[in-house]
N, C-alpha and C. Protein backbone atom coordinates (compact mmCIF):
# COMPACT_ATOMS: atom_id res chain seq x y z
N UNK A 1 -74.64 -72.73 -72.74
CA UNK A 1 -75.82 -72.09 -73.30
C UNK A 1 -75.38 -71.10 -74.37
N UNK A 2 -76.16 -70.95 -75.37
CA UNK A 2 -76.01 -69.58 -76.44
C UNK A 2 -76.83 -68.91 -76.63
N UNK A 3 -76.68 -67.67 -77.10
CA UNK A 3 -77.67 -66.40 -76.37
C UNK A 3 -77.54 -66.13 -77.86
N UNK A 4 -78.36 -65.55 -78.48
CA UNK A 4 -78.44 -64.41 -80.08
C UNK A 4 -79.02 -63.41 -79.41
N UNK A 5 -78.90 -61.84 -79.67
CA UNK A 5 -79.14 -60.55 -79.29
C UNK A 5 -78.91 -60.04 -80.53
N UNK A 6 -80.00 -60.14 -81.63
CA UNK A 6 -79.30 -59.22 -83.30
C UNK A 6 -78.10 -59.68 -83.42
N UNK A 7 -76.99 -58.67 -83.93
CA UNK A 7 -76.16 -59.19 -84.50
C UNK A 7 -74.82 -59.94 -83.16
N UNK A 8 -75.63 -59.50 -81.96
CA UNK A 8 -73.96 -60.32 -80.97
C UNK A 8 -74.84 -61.42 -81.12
N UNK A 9 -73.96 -62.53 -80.76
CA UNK A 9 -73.97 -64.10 -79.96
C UNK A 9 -73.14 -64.24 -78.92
N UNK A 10 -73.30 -64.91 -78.08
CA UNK A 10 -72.77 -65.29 -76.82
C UNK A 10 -72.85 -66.49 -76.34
N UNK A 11 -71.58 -67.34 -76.03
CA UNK A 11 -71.76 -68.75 -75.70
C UNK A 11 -71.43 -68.51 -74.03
N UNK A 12 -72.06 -69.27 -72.69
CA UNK A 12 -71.92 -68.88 -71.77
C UNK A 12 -71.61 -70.58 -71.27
N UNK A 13 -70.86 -70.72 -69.86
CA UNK A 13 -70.70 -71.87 -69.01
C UNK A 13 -70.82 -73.29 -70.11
N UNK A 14 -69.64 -72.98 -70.55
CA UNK A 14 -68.42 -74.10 -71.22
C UNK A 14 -67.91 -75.01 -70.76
N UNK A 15 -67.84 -76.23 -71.00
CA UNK A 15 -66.84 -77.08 -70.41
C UNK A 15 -66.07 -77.68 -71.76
N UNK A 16 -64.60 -77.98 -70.84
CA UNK A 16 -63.76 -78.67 -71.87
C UNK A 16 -64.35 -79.43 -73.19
N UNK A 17 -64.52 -80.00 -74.21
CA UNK A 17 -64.91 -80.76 -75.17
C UNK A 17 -66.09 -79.77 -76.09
N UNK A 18 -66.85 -78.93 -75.41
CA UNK A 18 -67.91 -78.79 -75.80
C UNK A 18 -67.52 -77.78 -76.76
N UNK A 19 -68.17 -77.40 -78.00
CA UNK A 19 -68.21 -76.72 -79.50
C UNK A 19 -69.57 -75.79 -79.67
N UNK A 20 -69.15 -74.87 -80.45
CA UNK A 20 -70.69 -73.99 -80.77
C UNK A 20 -70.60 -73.94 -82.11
N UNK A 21 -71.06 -74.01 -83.60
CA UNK A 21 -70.73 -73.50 -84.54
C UNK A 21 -71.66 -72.74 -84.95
N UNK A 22 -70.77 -71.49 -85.97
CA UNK A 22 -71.53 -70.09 -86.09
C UNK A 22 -71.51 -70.82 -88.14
N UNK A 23 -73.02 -70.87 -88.26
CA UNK A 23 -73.23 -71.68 -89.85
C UNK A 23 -73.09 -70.39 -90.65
N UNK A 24 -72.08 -70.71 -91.77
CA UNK A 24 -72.65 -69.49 -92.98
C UNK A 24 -72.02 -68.55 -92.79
N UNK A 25 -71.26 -68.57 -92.26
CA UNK A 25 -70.07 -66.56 -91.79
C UNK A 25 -69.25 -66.88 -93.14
N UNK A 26 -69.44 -65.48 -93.77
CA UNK A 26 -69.21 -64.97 -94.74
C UNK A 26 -67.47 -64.28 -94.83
N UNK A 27 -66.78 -64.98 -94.31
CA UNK A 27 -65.50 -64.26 -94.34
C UNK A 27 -64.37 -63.56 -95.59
N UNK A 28 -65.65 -63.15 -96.69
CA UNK A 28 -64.89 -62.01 -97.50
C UNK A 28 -64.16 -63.14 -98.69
N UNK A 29 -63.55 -61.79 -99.37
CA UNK A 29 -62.53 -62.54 -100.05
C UNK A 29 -61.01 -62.10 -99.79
N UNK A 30 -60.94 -61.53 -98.87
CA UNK A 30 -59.77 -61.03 -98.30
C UNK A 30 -59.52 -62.25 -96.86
N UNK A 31 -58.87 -62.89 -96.85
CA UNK A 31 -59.05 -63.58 -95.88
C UNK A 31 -58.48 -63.30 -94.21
N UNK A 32 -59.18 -63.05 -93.17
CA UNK A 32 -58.77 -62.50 -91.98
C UNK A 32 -58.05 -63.32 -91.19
N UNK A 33 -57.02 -62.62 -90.47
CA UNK A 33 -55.84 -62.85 -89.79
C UNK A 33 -56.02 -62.92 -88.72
N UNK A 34 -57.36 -62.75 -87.76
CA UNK A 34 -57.45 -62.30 -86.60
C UNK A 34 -58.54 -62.26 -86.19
N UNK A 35 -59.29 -62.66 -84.96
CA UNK A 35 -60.35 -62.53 -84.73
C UNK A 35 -60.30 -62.17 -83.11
N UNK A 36 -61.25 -61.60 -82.33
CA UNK A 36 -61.24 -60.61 -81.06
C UNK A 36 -62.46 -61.65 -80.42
N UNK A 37 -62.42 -61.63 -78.99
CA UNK A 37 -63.65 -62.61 -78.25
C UNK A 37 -64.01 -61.67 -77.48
N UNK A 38 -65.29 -61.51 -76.49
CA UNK A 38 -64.94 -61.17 -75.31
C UNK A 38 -65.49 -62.16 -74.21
N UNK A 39 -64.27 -62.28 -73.62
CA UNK A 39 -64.77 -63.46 -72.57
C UNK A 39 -64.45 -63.23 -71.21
N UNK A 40 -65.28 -64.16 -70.06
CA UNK A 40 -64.77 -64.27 -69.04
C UNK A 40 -64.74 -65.31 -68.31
N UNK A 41 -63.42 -65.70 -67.43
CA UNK A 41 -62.52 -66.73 -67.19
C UNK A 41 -62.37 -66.47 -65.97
N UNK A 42 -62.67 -67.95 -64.96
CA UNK A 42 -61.80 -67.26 -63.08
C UNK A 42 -60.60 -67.75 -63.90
N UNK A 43 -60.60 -69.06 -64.74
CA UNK A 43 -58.85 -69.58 -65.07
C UNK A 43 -58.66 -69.46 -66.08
N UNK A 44 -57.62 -69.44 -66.70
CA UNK A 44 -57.07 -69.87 -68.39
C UNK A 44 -57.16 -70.33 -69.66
N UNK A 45 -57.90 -70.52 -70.51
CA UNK A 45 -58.68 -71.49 -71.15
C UNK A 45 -57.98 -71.35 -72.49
N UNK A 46 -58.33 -72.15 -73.74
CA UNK A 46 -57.97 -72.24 -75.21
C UNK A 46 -59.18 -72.30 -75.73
N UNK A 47 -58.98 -71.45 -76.39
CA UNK A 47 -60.39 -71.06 -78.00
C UNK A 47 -59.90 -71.52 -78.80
N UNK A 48 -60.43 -72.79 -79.56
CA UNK A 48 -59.61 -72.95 -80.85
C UNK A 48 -61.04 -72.81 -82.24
N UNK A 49 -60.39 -72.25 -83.12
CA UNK A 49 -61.39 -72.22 -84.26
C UNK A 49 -61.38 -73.16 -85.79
N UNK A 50 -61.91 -73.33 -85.52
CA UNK A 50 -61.85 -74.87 -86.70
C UNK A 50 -62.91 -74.44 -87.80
N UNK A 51 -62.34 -74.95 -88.99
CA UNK A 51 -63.64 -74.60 -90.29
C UNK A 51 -64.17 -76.45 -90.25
N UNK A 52 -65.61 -76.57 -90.98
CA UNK A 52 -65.89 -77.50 -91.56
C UNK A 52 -66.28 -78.11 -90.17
N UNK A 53 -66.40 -78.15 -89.10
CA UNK A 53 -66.92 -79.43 -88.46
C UNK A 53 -65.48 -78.88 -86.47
N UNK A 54 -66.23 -79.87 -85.81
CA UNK A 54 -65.68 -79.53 -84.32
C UNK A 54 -63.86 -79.91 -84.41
N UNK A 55 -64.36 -81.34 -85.16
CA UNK A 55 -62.76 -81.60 -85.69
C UNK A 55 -62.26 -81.17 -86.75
N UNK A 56 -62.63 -80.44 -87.36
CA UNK A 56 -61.93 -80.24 -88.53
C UNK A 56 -60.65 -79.39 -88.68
N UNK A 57 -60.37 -78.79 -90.25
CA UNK A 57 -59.37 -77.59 -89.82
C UNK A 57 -59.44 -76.46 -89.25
N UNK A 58 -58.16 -77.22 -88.15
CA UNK A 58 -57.63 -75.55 -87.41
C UNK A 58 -57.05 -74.43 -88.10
N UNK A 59 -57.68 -73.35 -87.97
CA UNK A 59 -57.65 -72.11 -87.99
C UNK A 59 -56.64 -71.21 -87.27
N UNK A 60 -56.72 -71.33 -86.03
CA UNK A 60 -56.03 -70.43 -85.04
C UNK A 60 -56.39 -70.82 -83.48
N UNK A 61 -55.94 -71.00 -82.75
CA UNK A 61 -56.43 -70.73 -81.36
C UNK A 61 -55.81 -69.04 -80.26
N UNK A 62 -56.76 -68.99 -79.02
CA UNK A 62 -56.89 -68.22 -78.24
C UNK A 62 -56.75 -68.72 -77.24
N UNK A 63 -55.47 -68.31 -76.75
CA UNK A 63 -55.07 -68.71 -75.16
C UNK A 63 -55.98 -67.39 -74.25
N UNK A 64 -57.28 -68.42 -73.91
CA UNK A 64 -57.99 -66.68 -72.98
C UNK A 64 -57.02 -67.04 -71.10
N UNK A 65 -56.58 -65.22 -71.45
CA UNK A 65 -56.22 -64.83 -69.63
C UNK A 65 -57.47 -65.30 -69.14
N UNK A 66 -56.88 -65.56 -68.10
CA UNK A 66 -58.22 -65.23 -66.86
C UNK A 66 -58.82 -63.83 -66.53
N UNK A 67 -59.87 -63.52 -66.19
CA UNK A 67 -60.13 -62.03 -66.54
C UNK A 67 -60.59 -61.81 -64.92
N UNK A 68 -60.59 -62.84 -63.88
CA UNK A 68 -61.02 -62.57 -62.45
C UNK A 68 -62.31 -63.24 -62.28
N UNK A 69 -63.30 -63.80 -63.30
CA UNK A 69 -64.71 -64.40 -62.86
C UNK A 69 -65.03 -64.39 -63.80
N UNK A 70 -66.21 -65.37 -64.19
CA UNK A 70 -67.31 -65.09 -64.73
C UNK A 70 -68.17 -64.21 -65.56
N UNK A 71 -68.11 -62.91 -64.50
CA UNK A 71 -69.08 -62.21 -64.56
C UNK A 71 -67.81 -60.66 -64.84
N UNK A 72 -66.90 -61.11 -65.20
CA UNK A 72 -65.46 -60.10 -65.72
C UNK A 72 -65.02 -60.03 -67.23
N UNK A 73 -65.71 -59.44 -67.62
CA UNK A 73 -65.62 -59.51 -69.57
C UNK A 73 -64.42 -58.89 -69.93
N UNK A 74 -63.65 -59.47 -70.46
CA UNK A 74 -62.78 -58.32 -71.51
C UNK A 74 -62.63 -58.97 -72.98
N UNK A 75 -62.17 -58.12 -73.51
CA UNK A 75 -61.97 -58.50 -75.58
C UNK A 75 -60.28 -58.69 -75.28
N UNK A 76 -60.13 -59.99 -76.17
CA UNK A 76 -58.83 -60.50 -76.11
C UNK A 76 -58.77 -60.77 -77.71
N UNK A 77 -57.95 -61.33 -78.42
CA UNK A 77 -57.45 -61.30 -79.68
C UNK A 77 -56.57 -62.43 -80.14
N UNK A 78 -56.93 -62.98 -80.90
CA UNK A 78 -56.00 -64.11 -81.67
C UNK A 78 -55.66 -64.04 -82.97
N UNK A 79 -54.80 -64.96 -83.55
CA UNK A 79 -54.45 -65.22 -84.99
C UNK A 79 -55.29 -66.27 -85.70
N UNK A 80 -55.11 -65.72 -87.08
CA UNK A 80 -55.71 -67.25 -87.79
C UNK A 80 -54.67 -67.49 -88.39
N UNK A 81 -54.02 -68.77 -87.62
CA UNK A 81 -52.76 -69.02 -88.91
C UNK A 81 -53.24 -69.29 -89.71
N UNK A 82 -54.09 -70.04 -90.44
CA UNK A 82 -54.71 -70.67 -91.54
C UNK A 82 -55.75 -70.11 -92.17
N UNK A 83 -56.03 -68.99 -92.57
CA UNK A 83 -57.07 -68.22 -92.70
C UNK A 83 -57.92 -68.94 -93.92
N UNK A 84 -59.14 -68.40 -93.60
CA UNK A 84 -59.94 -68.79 -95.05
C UNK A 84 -60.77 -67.63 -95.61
N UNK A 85 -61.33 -67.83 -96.86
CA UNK A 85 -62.26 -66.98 -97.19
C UNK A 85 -63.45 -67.65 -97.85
N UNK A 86 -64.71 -67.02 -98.07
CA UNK A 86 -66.04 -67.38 -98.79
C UNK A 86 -66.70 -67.83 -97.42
N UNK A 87 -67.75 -68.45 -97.85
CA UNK A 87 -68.43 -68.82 -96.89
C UNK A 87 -68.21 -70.06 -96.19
N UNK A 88 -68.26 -70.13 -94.67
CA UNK A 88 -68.00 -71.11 -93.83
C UNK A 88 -68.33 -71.45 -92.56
N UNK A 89 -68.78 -72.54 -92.57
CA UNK A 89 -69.14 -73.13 -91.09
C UNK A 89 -67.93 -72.94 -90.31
N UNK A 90 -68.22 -71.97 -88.98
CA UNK A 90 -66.82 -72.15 -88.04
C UNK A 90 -67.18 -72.62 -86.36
N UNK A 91 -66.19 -73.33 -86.28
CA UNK A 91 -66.58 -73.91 -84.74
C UNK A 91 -65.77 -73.24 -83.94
N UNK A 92 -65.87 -73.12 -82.79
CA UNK A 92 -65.43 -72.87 -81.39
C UNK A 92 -65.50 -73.84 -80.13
């Protein structure tokens, strides 16, 4: 499911395969190195961020800790090896 609240979004009860894309993020002309989640995990999971489409180019991924449940939020942090800038469709 995905939630909009103004400016947060929130994607909730994920399974393997499944994608969200955020249309139109404006990532500057400085291109960013890094992006922060906050998630929660009983297990281990991979965030990967892709421009252009579910398959497209990878960006960076996020090995998320487990944070204890569900209902256990914390902000974790990744790289973009591949950074981009201008405007872009990005998947998760």
């Amino acid at each position: 499911a995905v939630f909009s609240d103004g400016p947060v979004s929130g994607v909730n009860f994920t399974a393997a395969g499944e994608w969200v894309r955020f249309r139109s993020i404006d990532l500057g002309s400085v291109a960013p190195y890094g992006f922060r989640a906050n998630v929660a995990a009983a297990a281990g999971a991979t965030i990967q961020v892709r421009a252009g489409g579910p398959g497209g180019h990878l960006l960076g991924t996020l090995a998320v800790a487990a944070t204890g449940g569900a209902g256990t939020y914390t902000a974790q942090a990744g790289l973009l090896d591949a950074p981009l800038t201008g405007v872009q469709d990005i998947y998760l």
